[in-house]
Protein backbone atom coordinates (compact mmCIF):
# COMPACT_ATOMS: atom_id res chain seq x y z
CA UNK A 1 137.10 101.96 180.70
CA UNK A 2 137.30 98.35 181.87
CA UNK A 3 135.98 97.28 185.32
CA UNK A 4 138.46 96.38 187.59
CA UNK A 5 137.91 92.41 188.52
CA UNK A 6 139.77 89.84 190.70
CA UNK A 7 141.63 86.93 188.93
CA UNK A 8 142.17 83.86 190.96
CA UNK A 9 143.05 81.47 188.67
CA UNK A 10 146.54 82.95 187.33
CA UNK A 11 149.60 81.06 189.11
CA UNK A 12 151.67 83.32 190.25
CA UNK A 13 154.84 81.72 189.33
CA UNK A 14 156.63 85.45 189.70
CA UNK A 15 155.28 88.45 190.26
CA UNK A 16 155.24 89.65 186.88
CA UNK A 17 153.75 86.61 185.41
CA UNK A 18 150.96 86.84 187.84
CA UNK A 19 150.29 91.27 187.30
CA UNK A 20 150.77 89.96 183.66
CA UNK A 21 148.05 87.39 184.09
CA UNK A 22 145.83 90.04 185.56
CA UNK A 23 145.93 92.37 183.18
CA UNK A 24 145.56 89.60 180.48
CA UNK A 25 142.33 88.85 182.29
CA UNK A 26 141.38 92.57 181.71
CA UNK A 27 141.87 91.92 178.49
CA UNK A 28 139.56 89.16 178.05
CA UNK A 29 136.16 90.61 179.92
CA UNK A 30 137.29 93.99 177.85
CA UNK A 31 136.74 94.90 174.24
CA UNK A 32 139.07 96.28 171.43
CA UNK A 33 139.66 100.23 172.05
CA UNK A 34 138.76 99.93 175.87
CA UNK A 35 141.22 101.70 178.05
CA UNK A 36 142.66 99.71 180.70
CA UNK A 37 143.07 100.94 184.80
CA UNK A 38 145.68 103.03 186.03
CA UNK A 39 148.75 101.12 186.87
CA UNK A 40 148.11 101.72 190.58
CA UNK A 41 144.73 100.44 190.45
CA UNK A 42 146.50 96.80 188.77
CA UNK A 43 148.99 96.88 191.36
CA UNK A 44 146.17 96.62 194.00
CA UNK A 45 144.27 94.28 192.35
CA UNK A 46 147.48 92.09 191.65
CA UNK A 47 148.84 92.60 195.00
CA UNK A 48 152.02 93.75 193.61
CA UNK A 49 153.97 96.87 192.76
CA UNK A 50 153.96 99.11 190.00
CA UNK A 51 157.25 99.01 189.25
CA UNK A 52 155.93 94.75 188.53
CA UNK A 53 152.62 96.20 186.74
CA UNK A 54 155.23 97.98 184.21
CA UNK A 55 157.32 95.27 183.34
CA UNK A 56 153.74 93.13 183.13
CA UNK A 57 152.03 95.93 180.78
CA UNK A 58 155.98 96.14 178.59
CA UNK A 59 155.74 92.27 178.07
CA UNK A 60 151.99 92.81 176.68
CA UNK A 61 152.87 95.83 174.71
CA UNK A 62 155.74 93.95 173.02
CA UNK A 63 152.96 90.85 172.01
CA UNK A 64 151.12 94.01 170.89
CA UNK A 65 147.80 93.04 172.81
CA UNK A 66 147.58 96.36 174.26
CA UNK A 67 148.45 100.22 172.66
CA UNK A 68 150.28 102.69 174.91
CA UNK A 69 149.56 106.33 174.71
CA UNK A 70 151.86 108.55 176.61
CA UNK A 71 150.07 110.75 178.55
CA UNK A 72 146.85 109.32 177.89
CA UNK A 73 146.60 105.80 179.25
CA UNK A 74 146.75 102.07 177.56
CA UNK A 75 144.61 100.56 175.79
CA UNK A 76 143.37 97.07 174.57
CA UNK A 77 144.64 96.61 170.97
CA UNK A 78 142.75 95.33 167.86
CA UNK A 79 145.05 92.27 167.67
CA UNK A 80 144.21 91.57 171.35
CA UNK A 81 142.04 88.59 170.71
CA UNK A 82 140.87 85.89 167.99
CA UNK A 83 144.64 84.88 166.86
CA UNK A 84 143.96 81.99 164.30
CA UNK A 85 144.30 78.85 165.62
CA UNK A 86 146.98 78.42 162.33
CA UNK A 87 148.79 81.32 163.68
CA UNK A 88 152.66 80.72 164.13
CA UNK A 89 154.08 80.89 167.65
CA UNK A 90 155.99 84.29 167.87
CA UNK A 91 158.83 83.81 170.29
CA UNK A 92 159.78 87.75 171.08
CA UNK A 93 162.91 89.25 171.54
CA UNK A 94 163.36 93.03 172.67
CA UNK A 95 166.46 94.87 171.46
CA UNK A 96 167.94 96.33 175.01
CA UNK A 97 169.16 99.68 172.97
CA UNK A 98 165.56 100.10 171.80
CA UNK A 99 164.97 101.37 168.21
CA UNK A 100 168.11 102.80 166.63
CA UNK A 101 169.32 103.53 162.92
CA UNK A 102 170.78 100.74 161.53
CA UNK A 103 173.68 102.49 158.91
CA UNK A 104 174.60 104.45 162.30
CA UNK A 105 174.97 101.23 164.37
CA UNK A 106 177.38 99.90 161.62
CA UNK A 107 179.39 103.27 161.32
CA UNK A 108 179.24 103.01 165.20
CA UNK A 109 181.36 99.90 164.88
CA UNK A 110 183.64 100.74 162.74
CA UNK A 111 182.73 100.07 158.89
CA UNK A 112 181.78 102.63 156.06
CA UNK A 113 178.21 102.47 154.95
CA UNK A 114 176.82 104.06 151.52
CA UNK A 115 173.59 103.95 150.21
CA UNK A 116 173.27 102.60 146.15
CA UNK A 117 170.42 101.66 144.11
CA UNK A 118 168.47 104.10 145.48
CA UNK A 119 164.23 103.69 143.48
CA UNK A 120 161.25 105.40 144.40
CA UNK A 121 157.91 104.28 143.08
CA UNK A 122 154.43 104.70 143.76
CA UNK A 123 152.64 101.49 143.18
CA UNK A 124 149.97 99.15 145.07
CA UNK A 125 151.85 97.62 147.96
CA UNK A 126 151.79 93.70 148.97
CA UNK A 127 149.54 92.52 150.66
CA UNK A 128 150.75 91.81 153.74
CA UNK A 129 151.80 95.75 153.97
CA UNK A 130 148.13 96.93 153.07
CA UNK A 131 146.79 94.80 156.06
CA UNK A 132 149.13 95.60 158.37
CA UNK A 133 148.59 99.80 156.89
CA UNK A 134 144.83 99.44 156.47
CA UNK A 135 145.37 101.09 153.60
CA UNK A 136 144.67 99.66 149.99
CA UNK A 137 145.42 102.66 147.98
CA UNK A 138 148.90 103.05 146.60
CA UNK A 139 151.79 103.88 148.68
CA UNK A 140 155.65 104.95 148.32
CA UNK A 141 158.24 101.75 147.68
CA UNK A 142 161.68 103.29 148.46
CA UNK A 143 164.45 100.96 147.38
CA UNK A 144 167.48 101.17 149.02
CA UNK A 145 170.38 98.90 149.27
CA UNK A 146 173.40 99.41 152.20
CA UNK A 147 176.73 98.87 151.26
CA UNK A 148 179.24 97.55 154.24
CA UNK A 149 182.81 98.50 153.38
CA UNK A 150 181.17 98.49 149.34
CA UNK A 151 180.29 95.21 149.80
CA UNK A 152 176.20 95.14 149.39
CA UNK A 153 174.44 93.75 152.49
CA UNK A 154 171.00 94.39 152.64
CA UNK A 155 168.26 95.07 150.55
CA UNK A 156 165.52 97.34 151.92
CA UNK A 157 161.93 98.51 150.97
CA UNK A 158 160.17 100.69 152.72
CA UNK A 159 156.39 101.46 152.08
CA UNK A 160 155.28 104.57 153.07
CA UNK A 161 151.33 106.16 152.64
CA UNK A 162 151.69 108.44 149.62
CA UNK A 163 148.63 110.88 149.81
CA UNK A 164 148.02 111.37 146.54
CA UNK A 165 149.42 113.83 144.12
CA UNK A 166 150.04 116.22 146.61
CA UNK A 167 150.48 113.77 149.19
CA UNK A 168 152.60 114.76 152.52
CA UNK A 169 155.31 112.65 152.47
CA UNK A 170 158.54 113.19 149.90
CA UNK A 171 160.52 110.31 150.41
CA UNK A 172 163.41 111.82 148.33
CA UNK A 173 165.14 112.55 151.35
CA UNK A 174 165.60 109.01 152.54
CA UNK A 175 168.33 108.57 149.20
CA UNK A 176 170.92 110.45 152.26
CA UNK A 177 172.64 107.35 154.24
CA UNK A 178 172.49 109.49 157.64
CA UNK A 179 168.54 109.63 156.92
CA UNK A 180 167.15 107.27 158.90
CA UNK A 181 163.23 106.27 158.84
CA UNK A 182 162.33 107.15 162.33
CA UNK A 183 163.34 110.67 162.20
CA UNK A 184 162.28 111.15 158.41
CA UNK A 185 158.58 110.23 160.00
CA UNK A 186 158.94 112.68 163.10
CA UNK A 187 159.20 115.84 160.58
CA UNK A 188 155.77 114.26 159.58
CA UNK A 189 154.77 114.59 162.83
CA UNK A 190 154.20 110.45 163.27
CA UNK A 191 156.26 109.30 166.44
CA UNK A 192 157.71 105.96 165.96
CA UNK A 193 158.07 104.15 169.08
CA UNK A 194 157.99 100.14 168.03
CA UNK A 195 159.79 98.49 165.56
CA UNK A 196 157.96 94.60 165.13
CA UNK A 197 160.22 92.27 162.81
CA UNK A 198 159.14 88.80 161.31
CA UNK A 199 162.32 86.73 160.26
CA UNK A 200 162.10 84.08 157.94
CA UNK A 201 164.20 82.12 155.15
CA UNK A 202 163.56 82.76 151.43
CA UNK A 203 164.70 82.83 147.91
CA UNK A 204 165.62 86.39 146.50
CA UNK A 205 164.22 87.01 143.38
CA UNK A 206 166.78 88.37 140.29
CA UNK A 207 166.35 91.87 141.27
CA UNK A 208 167.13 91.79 145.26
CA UNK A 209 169.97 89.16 143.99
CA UNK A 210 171.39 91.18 141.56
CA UNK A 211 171.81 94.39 144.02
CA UNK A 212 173.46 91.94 146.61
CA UNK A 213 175.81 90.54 143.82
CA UNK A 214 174.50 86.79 144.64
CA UNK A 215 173.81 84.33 142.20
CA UNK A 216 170.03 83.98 141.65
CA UNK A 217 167.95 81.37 143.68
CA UNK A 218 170.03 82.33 146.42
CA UNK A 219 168.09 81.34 149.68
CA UNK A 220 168.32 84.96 152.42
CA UNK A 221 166.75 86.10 155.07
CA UNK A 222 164.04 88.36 155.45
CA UNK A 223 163.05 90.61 158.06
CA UNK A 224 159.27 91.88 157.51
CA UNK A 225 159.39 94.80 159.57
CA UNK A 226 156.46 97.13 161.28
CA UNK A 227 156.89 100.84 162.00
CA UNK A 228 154.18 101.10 165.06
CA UNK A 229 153.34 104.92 166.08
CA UNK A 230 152.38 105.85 169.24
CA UNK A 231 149.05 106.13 168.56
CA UNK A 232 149.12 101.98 167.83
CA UNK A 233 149.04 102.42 164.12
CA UNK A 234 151.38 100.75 161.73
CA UNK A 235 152.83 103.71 159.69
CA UNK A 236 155.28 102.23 157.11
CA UNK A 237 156.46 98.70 156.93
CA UNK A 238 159.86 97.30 155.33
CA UNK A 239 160.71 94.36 153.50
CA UNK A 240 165.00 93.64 154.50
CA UNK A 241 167.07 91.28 152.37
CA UNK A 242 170.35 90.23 154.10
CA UNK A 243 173.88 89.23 152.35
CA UNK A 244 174.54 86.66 155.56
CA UNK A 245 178.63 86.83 154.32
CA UNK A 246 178.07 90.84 154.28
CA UNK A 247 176.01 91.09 157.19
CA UNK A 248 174.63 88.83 160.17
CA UNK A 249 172.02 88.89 162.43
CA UNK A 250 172.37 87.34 166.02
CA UNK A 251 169.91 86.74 169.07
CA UNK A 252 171.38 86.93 172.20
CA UNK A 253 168.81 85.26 175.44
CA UNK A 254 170.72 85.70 179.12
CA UNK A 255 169.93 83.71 182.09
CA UNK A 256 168.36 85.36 184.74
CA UNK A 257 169.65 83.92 188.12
């Protein structure tokens, strides 16, 4: 476990910027896997509540500098330190709802939602998916794209670890719209409890373009998406093409008075 050690140097512009400046500090003297103090032991050393030490520690967890373990303690992640200097600023926003299906959101609101080109295939996953899996041997690609109203407006593919020929998950299931990936996991007994998305512009290639019934070269975005477990592992990862006249994303920031 980390030592517990003063930090004078953090300004404490609020009180949750300064218990998260403390804990950052934690972070720093501590290694990857160390656990961090209890929350009341922070709150003492930050001169603050817990209630502030939460909010702090939620803030970190969101970056993904530290893992959370319910009923075990937190811990200081892998990604905690050494961010390339290249590295892209990552400006985070937190969904207030927390992680929900999305073809149950949209049937919440009003539209009918239908699943078509529906593809299963077990081949060597992208790159980005076996660093972010630590896994390089092959994995599930589940193709699905949702239909709004039967227009198509997204494109998804999900990677999922296959385990071989006999491997434990059978990703058939996920072909049902009213499926949706966080509970399909749970009956695997993996308990998804963060959802990390990258968004980004690109060109869809022929085959996400032809499901979306766009012309090809047609620039979309793309939502790179991270299934985190409460263990800290990634456990599947998605790959979301978006029809923007079908369907539209939108970030919402309030003012805090």
């Amino acid at each position: 476990m980390v030592g517990i050690s003063h930090n004078r140097g953090v300004p404490a512009h609020t009180k949750i910027d300064h218990a998260e400046g403390v804990i950052r500090d934690l972070i720093y003297r501590g290694e990857a896997g160390d656990q961090l103090p209890r929350e009341s032991d922070i709150a003492t050393l930050a001169g603050v509540s817990r209630v502030t030490v939460r909010e702090g520690l939620t803030r970190l967890w969101l970056e993904g500098v530290i893992v959370r373990r319910w009923g075990v303690g937190t811990f200081i992640a892998d990604t905690a330190k050494g961010v390339p200097e290249e590295s892209a600023f990552r400006s985070i926003y937190s969904a207030i709802h927390g992680i929900t299906s999305l073809p149950r959101e949209i049937m919440r609101a009003g539209h009918e939602v239908a699943i078509i080109g529906f593809q299963i295939d077990r081949e060597e996953a992208p790159e980005w998916v076996r660093a972010a899996m630590r896994n390089d041997d092959p994995m599930w690609r589940v193709r699905r794209c949702l239909t709004i109203d039967g227009r198509p407006g997204v494109v998804m593919f999900d990677y999922l670890r296959d385990g071989g020929d006999d491997g434990m998950i059978q990703p058939t299931a996920l072909a049902d719209v009213d499926v949706d990936l966080m509970s399909f996991l749970r009956r695997y007994g993996l308990r998804i409890v963060k959802h990390e998305s990258a968004l980004s512009a690109v060109t869809g290639d022929d085959a996400v373009t032809g499901l979306l019934e766009l012309p090809t070269q047609t620039s979309l975005l793309r939502a790179r998406q991270q299934a985190i477990s409460d263990s800290g592992a990634t456990v599947g990862c998605g790959e979301f093409f978006y029809n923007d006249e079908v369907f539209q994303t939108v970030l919402v920031r309030t003012i805090n008075d």
